[in-house]
N, C-alpha and C. Protein backbone atom coordinates (compact mmCIF):
# COMPACT_ATOMS: atom_id res chain seq x y z
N UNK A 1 8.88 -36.95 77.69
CA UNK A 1 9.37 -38.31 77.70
C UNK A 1 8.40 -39.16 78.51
N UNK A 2 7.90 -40.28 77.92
CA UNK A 2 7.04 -41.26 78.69
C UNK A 2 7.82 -42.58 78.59
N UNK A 3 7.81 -42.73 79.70
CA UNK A 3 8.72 -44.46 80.26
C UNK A 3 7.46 -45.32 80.55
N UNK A 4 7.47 -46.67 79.82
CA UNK A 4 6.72 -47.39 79.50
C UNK A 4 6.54 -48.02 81.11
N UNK A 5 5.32 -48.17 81.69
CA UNK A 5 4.50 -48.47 83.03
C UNK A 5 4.93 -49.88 83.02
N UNK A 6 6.11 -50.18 84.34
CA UNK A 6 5.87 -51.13 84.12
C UNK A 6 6.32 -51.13 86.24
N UNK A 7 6.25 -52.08 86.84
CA UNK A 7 6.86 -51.66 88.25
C UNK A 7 7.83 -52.09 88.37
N UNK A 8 8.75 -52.65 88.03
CA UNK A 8 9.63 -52.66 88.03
C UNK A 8 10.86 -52.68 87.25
N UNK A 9 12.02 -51.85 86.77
CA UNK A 9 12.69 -51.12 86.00
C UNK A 9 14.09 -51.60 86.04
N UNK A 10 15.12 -52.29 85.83
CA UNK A 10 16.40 -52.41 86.16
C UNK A 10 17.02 -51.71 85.67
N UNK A 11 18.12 -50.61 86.19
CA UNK A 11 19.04 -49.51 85.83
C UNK A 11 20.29 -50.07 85.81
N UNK A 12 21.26 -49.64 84.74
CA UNK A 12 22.32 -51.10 84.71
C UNK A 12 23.23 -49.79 84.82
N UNK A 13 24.34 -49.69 85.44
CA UNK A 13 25.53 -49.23 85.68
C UNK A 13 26.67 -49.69 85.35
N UNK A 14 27.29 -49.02 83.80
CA UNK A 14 28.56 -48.95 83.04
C UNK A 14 29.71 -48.33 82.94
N UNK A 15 30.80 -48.95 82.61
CA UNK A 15 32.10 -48.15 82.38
C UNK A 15 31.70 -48.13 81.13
N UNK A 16 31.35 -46.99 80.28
CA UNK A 16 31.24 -47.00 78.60
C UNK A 16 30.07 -47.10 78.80
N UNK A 17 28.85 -45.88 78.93
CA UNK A 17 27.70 -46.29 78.51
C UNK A 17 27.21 -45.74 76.93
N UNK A 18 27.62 -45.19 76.50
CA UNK A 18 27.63 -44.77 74.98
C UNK A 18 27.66 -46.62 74.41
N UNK A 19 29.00 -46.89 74.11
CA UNK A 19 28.94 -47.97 74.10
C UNK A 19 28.17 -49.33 74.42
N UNK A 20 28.06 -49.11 75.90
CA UNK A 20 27.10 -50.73 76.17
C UNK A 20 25.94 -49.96 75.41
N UNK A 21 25.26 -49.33 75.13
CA UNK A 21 24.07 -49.16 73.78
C UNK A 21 23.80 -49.54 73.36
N UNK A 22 25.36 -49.05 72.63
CA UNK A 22 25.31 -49.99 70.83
C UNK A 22 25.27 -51.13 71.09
N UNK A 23 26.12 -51.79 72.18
CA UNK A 23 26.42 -53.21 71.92
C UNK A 23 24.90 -53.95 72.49
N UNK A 24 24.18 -53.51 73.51
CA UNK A 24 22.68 -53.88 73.75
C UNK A 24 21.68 -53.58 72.15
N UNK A 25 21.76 -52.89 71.77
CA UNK A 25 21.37 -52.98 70.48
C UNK A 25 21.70 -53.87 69.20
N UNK A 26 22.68 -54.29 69.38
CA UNK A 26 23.24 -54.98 68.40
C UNK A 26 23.27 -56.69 69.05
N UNK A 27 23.65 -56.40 70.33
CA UNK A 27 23.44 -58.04 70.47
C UNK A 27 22.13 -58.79 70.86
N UNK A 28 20.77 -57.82 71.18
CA UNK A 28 20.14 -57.92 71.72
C UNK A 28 18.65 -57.34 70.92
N UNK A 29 19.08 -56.58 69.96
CA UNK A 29 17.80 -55.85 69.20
C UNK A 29 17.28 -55.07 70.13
N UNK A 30 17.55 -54.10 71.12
CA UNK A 30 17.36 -53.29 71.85
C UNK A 30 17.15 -52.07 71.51
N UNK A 31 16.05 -51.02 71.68
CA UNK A 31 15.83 -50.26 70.76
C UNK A 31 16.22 -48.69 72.02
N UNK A 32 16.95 -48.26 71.62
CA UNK A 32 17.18 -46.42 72.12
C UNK A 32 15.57 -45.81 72.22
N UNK A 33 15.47 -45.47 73.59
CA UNK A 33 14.23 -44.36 73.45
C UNK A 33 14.29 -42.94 73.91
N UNK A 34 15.69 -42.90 74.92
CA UNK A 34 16.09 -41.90 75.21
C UNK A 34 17.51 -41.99 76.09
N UNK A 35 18.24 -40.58 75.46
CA UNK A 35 19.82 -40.87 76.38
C UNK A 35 19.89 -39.28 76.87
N UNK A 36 20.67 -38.77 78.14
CA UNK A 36 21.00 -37.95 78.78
C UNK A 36 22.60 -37.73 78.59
N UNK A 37 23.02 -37.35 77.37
CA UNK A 37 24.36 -37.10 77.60
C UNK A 37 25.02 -36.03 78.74
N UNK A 38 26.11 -36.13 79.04
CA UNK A 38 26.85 -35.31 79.95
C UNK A 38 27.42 -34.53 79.33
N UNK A 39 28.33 -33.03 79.19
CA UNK A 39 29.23 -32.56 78.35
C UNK A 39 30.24 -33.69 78.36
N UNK A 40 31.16 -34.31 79.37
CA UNK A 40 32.41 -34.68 79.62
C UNK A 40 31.78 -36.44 78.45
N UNK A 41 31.04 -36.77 77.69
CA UNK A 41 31.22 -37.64 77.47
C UNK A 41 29.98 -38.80 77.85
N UNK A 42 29.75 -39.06 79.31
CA UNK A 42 28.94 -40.07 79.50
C UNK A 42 27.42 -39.84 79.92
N UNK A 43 26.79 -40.81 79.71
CA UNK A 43 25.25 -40.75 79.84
C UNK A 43 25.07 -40.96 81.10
N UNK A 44 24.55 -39.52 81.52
CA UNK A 44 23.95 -39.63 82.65
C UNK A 44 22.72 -40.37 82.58
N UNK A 45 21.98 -40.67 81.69
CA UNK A 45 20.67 -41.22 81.92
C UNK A 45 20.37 -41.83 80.61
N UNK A 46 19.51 -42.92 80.37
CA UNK A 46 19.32 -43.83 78.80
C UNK A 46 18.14 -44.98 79.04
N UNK A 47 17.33 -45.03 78.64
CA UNK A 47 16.37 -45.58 78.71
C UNK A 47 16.44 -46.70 77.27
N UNK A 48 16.25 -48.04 77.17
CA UNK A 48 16.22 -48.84 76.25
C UNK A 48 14.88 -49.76 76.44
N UNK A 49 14.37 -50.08 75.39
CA UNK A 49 13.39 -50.97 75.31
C UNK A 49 13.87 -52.39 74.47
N UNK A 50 13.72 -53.68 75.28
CA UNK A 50 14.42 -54.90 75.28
C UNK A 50 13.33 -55.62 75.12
N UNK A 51 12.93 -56.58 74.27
CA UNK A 51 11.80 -57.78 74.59
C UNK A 51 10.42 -57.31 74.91
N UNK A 52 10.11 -55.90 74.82
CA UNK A 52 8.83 -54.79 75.40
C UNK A 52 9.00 -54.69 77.07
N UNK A 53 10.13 -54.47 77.37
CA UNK A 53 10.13 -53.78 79.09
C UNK A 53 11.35 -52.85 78.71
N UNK A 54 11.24 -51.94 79.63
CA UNK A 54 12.28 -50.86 79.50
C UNK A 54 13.54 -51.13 80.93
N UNK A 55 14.87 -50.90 80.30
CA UNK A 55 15.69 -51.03 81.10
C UNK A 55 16.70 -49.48 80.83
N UNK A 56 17.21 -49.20 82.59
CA UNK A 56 17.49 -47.78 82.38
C UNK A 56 19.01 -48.25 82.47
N UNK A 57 19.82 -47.20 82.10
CA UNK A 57 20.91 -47.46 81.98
C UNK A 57 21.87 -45.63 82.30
N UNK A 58 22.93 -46.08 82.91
CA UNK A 58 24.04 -45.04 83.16
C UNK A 58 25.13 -45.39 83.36
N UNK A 59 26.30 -43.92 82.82
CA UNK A 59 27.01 -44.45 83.58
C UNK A 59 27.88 -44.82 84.76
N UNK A 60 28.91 -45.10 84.99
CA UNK A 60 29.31 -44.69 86.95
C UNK A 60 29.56 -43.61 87.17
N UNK A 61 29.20 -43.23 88.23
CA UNK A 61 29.86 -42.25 88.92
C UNK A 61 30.24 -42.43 90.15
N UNK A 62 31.26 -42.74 90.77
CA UNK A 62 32.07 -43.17 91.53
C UNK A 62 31.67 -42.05 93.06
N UNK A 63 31.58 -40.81 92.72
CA UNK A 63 31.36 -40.34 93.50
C UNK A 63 30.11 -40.50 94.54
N UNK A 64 29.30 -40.85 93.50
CA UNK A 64 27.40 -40.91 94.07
C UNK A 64 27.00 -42.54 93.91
N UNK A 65 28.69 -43.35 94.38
CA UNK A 65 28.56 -44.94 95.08
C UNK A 65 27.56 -45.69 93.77
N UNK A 66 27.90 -44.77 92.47
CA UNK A 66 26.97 -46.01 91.38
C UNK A 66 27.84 -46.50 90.51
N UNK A 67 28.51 -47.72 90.82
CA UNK A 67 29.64 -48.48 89.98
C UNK A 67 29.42 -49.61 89.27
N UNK A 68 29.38 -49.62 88.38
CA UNK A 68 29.13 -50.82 87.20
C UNK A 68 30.13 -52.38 88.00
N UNK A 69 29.72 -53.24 87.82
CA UNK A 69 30.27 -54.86 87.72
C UNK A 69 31.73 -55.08 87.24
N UNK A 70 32.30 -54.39 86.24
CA UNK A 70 33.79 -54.36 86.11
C UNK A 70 34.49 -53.66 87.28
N UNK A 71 34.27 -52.64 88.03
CA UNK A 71 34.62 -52.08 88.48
C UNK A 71 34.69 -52.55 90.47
N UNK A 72 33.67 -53.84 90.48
CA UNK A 72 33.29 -54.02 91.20
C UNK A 72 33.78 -55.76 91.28
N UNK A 73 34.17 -55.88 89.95
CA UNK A 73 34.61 -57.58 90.19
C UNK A 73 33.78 -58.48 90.02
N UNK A 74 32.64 -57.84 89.40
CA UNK A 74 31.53 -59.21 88.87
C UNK A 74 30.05 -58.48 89.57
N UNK A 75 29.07 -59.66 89.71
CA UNK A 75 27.33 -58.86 89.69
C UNK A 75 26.75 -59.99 90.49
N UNK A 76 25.83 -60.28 91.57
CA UNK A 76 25.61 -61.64 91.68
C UNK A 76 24.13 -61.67 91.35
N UNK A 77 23.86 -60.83 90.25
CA UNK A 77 22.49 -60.21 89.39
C UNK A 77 22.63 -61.51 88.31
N UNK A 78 21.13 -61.53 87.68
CA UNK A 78 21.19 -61.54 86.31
C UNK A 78 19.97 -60.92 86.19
N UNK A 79 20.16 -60.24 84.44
CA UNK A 79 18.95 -60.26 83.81
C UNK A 79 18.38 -61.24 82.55
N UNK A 80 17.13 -61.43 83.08
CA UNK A 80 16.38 -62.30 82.38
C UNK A 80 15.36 -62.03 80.94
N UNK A 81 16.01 -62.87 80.18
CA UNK A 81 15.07 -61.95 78.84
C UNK A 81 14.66 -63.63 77.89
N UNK A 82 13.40 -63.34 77.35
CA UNK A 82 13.24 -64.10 76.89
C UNK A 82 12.62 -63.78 75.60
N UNK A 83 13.19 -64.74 74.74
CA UNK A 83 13.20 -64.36 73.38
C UNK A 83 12.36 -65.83 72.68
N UNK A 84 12.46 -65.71 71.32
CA UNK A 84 11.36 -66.45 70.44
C UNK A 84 12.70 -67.59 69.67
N UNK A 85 13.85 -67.04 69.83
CA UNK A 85 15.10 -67.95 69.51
C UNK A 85 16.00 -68.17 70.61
N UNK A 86 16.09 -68.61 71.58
CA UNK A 86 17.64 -68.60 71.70
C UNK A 86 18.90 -68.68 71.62
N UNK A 87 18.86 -69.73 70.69
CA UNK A 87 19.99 -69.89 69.95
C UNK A 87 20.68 -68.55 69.27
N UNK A 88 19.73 -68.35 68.29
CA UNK A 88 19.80 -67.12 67.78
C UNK A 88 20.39 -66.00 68.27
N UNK A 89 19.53 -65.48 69.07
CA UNK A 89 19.99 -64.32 69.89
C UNK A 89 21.49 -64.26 70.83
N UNK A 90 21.60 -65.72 71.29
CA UNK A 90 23.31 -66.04 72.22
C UNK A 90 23.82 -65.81 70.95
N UNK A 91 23.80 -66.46 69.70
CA UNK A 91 25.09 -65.99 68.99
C UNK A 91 24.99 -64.63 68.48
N UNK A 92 24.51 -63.80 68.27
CA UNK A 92 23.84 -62.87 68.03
C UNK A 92 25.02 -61.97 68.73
N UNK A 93 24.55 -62.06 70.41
CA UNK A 93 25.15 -61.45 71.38
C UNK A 93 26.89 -61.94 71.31
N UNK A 94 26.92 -63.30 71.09
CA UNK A 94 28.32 -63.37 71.20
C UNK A 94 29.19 -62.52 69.75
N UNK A 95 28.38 -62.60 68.79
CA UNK A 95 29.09 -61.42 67.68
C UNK A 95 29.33 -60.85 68.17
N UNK A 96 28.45 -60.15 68.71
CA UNK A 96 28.86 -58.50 69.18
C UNK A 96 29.79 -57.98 70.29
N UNK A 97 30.34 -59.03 71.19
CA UNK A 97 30.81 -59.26 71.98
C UNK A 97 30.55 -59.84 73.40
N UNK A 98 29.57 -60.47 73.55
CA UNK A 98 29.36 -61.11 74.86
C UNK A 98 29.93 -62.43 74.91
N UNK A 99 29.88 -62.98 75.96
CA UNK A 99 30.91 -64.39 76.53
C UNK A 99 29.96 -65.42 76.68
N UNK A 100 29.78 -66.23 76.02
CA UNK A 100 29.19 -67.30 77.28
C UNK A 100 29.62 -67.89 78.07
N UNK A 101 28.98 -67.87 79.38
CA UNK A 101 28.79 -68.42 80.74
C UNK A 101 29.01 -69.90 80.93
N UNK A 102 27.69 -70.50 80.20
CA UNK A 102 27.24 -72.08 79.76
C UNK A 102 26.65 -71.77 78.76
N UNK A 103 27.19 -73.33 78.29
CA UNK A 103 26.15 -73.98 77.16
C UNK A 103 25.27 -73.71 77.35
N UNK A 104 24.42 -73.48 76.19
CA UNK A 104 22.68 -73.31 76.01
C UNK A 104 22.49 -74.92 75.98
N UNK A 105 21.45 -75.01 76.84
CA UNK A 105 20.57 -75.96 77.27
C UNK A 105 19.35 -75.96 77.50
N UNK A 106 18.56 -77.34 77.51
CA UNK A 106 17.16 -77.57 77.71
C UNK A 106 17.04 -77.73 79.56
N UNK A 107 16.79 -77.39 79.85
CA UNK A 107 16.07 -76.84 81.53
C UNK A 107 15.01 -77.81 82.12
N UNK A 108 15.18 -78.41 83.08
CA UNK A 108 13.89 -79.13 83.76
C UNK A 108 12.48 -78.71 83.91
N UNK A 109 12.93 -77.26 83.50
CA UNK A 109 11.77 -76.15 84.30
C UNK A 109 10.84 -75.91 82.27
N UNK A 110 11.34 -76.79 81.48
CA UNK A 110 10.87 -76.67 80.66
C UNK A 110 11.17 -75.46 79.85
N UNK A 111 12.56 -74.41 79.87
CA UNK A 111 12.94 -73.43 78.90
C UNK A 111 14.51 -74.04 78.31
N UNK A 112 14.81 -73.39 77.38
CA UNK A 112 16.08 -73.70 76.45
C UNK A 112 16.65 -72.26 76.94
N UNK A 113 18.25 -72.33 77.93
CA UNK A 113 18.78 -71.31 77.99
C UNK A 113 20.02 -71.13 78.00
N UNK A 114 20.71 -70.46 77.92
CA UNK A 114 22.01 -69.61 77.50
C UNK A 114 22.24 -68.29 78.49
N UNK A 115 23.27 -68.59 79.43
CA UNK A 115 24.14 -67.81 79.64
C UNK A 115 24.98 -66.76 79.20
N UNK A 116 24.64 -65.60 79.11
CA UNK A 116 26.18 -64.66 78.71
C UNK A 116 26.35 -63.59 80.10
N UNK A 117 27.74 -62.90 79.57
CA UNK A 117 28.09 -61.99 80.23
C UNK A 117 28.46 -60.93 79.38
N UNK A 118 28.19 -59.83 79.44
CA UNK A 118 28.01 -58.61 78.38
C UNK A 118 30.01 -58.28 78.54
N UNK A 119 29.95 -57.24 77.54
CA UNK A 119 31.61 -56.61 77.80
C UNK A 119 31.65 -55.48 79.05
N UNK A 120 30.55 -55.40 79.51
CA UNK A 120 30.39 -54.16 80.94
C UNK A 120 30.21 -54.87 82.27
N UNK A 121 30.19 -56.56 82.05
CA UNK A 121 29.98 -57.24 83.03
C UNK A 121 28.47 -58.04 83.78
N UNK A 122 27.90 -57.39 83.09
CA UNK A 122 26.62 -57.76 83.32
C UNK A 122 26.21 -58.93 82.91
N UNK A 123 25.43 -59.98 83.94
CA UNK A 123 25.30 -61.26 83.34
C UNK A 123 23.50 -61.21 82.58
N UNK A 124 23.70 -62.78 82.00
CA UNK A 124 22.11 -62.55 80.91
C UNK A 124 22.01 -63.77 81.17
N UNK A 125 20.66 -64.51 81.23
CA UNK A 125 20.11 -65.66 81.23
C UNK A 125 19.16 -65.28 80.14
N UNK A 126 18.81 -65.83 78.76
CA UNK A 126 18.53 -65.70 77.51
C UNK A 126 17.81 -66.94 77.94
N UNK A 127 16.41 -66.90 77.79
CA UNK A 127 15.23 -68.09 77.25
C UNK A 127 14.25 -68.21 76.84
N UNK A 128 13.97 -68.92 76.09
CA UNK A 128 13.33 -69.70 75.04
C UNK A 128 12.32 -71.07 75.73
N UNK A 129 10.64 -70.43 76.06
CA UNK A 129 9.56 -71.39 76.51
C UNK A 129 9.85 -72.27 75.91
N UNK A 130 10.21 -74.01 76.21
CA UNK A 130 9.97 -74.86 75.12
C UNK A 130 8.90 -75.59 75.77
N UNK A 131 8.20 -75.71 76.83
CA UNK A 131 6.98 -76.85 77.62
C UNK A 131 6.48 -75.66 78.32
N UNK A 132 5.26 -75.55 78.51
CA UNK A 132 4.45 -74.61 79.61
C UNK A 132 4.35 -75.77 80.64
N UNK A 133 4.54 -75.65 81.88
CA UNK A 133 4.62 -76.75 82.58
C UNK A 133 3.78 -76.02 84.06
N UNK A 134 2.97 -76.94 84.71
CA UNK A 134 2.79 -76.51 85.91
C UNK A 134 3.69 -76.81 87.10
N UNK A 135 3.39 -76.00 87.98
CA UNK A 135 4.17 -75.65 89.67
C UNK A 135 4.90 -77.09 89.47
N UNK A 136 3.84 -77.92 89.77
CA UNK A 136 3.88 -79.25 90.83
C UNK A 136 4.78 -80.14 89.63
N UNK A 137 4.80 -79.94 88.26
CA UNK A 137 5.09 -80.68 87.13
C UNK A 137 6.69 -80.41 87.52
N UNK A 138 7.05 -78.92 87.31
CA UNK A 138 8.74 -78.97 87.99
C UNK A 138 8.73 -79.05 89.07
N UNK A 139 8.33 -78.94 90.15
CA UNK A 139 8.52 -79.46 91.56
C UNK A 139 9.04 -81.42 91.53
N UNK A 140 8.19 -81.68 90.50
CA UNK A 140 8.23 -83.34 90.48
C UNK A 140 10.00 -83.19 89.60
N UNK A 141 9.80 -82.96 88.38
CA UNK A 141 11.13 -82.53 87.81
C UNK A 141 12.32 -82.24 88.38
N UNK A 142 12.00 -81.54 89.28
CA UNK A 142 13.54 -80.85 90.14
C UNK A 142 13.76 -82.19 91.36
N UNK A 143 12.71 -82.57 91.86
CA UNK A 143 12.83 -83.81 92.79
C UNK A 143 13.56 -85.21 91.87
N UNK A 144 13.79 -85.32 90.55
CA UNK A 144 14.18 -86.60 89.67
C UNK A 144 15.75 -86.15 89.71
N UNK A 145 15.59 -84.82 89.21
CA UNK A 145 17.22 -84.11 88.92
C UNK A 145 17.75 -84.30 90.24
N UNK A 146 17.65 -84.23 91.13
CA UNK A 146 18.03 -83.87 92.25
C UNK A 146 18.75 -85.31 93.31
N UNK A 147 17.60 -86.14 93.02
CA UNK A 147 18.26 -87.90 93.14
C UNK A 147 19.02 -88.26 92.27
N UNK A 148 19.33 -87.64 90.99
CA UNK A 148 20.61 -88.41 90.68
C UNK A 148 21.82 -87.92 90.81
N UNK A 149 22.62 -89.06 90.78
CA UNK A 149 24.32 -88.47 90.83
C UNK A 149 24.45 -87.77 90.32
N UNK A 150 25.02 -87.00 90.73
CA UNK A 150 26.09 -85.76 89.71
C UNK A 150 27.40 -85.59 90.20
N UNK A 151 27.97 -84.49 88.92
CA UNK A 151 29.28 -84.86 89.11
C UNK A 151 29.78 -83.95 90.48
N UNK A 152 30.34 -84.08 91.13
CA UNK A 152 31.17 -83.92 92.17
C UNK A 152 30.60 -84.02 93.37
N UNK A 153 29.49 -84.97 93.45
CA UNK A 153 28.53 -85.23 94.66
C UNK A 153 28.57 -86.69 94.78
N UNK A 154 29.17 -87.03 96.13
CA UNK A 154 29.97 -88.55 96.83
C UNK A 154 28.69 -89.69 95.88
């Protein structure tokens, strides 16, 4: 087995990892490269390739303190993936069962993005480059957003 070089790896921890799979595959075009079944049922170990980075995946084991986001009441994680649609891909994901968070929107920072939260709890920020923009270009950007009113600010 060769796991694609990359330095850094996110291992996602599930209730149902058989499941979150399929459903990363299906909402996400996520491709299986390798799974570690257990006898009793769950994957001890699963490797997926997402967008060309690999993300590892298992599932809890309560004993050895590795508990998935349902289990835990939420994640104050996200993972970030960026795709060639977004649109696309949020509804995509919401077929299959994910939630959205927020509206997909256009971003100061110059991307189009979409919020979900998977059925295992895990959150997703889904985006779509729409401006290559430099540092100082959103620095100026976030300084415009930032002077105006908004809602629940005196």
């Amino acid at each position: 087995m060769e796991t694609k070089a990359q330095n850094v790896i996110p291992q996602l921890i599930v209730d149902g990892g058989a499941a979150a799979i399929d459903f990363y595959v299906r909402a996400f075009g996520a491709r299986e490269l390798y799974r570690l079944p257990e006898s009793d049922g769950r994957v001890a170990h699963a490797e997926l390739e997402l967008a060309g980075s690999v993300i590892m995946l298992a599932d809890e084991y309560p004993d050895l303190k590795c508990i998935g986001p349902r289990r835990l009441g939420g994640t104050p994680c996200a993972l970030t993936v960026y795709v060639d649609d977004v649109d696309r891909v949020v509804a995509q994901a919401i077929a299959a069962g994910a939630k959205a968070e927020r509206p997909i929107e256009d971003e100061f920072y110059g991307d189009r993005v979409g919020w979900l939260r998977d059925p295992f709890g895990h959150r997703w920020a889904i985006h779509t480059r729409r401006e290559q923009l430099s540092a100082d270009e959103i620095k100026a950007r976030y300084a415009e957003l930032m002077a105006k009113p908004r809602a629940g600010n005196p």
